[in-house]
Protein backbone atom coordinates (compact mmCIF):
# COMPACT_ATOMS: atom_id res chain seq x y z
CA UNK A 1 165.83 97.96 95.52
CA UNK A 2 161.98 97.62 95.12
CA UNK A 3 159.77 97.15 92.00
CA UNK A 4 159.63 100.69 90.37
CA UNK A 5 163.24 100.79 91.01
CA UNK A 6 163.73 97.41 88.68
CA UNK A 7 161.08 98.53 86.45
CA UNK A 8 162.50 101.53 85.77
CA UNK A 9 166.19 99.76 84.83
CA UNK A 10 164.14 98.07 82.46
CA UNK A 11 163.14 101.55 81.60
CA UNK A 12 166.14 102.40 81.15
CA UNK A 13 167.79 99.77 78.92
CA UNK A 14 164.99 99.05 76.50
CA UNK A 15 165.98 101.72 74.55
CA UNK A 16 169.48 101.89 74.89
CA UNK A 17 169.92 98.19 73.70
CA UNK A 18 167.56 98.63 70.49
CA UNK A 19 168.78 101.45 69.29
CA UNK A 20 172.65 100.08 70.18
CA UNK A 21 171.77 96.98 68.03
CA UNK A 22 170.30 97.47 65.07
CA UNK A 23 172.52 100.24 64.86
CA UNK A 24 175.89 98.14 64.90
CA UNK A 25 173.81 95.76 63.02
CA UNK A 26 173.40 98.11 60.36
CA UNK A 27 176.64 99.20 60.26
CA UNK A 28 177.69 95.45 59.68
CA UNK A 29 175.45 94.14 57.32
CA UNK A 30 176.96 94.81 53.68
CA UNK A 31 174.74 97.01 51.38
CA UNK A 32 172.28 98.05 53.75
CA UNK A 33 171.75 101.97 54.09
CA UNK A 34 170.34 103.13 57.05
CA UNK A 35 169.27 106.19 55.50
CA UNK A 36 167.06 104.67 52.99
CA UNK A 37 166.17 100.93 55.07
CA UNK A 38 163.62 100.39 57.64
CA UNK A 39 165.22 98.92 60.78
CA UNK A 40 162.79 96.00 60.40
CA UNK A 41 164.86 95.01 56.92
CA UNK A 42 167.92 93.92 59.70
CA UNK A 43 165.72 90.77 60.41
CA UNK A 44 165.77 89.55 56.75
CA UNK A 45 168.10 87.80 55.73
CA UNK A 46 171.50 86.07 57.69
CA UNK A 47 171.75 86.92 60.61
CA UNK A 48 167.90 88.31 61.10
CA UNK A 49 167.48 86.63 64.50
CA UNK A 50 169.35 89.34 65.70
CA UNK A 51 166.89 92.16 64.86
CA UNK A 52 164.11 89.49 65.75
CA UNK A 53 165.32 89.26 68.95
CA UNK A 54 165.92 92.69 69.56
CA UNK A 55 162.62 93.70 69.33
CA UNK A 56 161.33 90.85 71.78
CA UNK A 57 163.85 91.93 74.33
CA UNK A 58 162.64 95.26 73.30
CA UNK A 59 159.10 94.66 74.47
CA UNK A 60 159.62 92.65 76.91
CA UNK A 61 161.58 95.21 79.10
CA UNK A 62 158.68 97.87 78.24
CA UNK A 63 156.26 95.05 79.50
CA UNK A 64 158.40 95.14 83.01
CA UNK A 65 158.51 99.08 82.17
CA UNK A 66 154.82 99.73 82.39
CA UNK A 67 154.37 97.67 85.39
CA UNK A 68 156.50 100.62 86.99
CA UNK A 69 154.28 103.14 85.23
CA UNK A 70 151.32 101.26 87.07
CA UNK A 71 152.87 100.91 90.47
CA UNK A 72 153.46 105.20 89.76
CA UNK A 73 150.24 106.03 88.49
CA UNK A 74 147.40 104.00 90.26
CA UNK A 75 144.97 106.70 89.67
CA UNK A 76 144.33 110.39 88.12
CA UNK A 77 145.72 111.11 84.30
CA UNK A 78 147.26 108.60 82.52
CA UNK A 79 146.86 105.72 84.84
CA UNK A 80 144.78 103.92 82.60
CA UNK A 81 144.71 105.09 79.08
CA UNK A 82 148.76 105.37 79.48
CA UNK A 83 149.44 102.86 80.59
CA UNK A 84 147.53 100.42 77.74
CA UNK A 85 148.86 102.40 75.19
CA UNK A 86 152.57 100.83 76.89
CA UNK A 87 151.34 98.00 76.75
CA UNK A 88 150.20 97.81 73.59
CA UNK A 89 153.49 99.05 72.04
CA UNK A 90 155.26 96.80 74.02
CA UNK A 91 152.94 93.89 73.00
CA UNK A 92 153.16 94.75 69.48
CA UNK A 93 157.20 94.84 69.64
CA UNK A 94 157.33 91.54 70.42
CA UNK A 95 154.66 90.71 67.28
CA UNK A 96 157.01 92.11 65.03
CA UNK A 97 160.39 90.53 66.14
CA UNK A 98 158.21 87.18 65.80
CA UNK A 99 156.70 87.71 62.30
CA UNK A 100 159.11 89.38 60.20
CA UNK A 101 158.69 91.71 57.10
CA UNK A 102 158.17 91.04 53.67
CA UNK A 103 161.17 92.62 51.27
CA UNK A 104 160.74 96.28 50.70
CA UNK A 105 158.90 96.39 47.28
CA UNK A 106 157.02 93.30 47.36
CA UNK A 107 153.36 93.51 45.46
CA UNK A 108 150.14 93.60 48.00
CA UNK A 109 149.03 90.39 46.27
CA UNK A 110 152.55 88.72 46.96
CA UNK A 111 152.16 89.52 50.75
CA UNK A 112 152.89 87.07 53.29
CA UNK A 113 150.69 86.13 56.08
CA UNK A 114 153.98 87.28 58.76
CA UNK A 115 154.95 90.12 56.33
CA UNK A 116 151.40 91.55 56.97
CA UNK A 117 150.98 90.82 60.70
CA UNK A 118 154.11 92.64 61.15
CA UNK A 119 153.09 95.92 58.65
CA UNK A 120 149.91 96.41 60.93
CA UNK A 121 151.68 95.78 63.63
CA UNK A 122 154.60 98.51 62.74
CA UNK A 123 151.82 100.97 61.82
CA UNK A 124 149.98 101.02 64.91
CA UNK A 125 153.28 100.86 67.09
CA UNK A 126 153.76 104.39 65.31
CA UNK A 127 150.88 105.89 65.44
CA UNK A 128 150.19 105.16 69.08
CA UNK A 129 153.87 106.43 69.73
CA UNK A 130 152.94 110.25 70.11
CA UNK A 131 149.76 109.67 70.76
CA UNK A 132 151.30 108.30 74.04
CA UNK A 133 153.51 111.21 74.51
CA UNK A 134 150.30 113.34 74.75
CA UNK A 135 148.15 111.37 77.09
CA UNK A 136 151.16 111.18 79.27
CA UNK A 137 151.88 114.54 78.96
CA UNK A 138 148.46 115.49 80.94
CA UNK A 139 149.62 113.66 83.67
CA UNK A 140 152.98 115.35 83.62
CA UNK A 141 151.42 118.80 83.87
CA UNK A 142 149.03 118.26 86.56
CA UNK A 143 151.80 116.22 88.88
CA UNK A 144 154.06 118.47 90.48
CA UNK A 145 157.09 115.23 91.11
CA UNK A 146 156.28 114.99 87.23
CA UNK A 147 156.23 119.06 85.58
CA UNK A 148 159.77 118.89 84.99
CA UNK A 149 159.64 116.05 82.44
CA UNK A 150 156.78 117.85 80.45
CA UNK A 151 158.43 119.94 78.58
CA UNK A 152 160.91 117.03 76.99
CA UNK A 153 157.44 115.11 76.36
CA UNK A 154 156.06 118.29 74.07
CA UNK A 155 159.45 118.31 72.11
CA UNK A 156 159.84 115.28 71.91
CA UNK A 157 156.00 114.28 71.19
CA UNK A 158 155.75 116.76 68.20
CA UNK A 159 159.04 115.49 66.43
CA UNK A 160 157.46 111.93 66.71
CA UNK A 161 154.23 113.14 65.44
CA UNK A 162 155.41 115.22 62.98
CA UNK A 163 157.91 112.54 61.44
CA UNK A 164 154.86 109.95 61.37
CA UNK A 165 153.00 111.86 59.10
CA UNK A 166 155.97 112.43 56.94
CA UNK A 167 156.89 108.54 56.88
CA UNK A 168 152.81 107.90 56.29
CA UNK A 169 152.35 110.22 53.22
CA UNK A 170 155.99 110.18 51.74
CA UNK A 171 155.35 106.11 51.78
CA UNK A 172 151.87 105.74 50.34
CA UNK A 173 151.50 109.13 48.11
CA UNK A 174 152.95 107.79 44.62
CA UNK A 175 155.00 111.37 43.78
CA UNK A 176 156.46 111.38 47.62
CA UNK A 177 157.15 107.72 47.82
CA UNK A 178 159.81 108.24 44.50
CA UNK A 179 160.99 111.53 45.60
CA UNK A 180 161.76 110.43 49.24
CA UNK A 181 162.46 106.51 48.64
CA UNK A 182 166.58 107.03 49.60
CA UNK A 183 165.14 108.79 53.13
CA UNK A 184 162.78 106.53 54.35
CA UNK A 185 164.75 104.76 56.82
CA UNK A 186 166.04 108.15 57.77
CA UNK A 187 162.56 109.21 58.49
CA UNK A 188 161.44 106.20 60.40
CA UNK A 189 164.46 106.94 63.15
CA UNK A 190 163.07 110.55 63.15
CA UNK A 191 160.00 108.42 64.98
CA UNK A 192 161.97 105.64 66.27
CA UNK A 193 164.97 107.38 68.20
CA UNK A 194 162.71 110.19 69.76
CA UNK A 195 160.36 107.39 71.25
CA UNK A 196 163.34 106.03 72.80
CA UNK A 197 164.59 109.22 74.05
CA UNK A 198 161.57 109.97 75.54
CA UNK A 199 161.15 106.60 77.47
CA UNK A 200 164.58 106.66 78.74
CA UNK A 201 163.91 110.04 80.50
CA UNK A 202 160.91 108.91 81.38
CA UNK A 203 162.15 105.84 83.27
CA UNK A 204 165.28 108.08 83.92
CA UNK A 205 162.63 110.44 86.12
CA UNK A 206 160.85 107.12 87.42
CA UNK A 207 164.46 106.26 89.20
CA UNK A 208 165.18 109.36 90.15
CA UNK A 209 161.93 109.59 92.29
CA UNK A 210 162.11 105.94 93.57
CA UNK A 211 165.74 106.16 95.04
């Protein structure tokens, strides 16, 4: 099995493993409601190193991922500007399974030195989510081993992008913020579970063409 093989396993289980865990960890952990809870609020608390590590793991395997992605794309569209914009996310994963949130609700002056690391950190994972979809999708439509996977990246780049703007003004607009507060964790997997979608394909296709 050679590299792009590997890295696309990697590929492959990064998002089936963080989506299986903090799911199951959600469903275990008394009180919370993932409909209204952030998936980063499954690292407060007992049992938090289990959310913590899932998003180490988590970036760790895109880390291996976008090696792949590099060994794939050594030149044209995408082969640079994709493939930081992996690693960023990936890097930024890791960030926030190491410095974990502050409780939902605490006051900007009561912010914690981690708490804050890993709010920027969350906020520019999501923002550079479809913005990767896009870049990549150049790539896809110019490459004729990669045109069938283009059409998943549109759908599933616009859902992303559409449910980050939701999450962004229905958390900092004051009226928004009350009326959605009960779907905000809802709204984050809008963002969350397409991502992963999309990069299993993706490393799904990156197999498929490495057998």
């Amino acid at each position: 099995m050679g590299f792009r093989q590997y890295a696309a396993w990697a590929g492959l289980l990064a998002p089936v493993l963080f989506v299986t865990v903090f799911t199951i960890a959600g469903l275990r952990r008394q009180g919370y409601d993932p409909l209204s809870s952030y998936v980063s609020e499954l690292a407060l608390g007992p049992g938090g190193w289990v959310q913590m590590l899932n998003f180490v793991i988590l970036g760790i395997l895109m880390l291996v991922f976008s090696r792949g992605v590099a060994a794939e794309f050594r030149t044209g569209k995408a082969s640079k500007g994709g493939l930081v914009l992996l690693l960023i996310i990936a890097l930024l994963f890791i960030v926030s399974g190491i410095f974990v949130m502050d409780s939902t609700g605490t006051p900007l002056n009561q912010a914690t030195i981690h708490g804050i690391i890993h709010g920027l950190s969350g906020g520019i994972i999501f923002t550079l989510m479809p913005i990767s979809c896009f870049v990549f999708l150049r790539r896809f439509h110019a490459d004729p081993d990669w045109q069938l996977f283009q059409g998943w990246t549109l759908v599933l780049g616009n859902i992303i992008a559409t449910a980050v703007i939701l999450l962004t003004l229905t958390s900092k607009v004051p009226v928004l913020k009350v009326a959605f507060a009960v779907w905000q964790g809802l709204i984050q997997r809008m963002i969350i579970i397409p991502f992963m979608l999309w990069l299993f394909l993706f490393a799904y296709r990156l197999f498929r063409l490495n057998k």
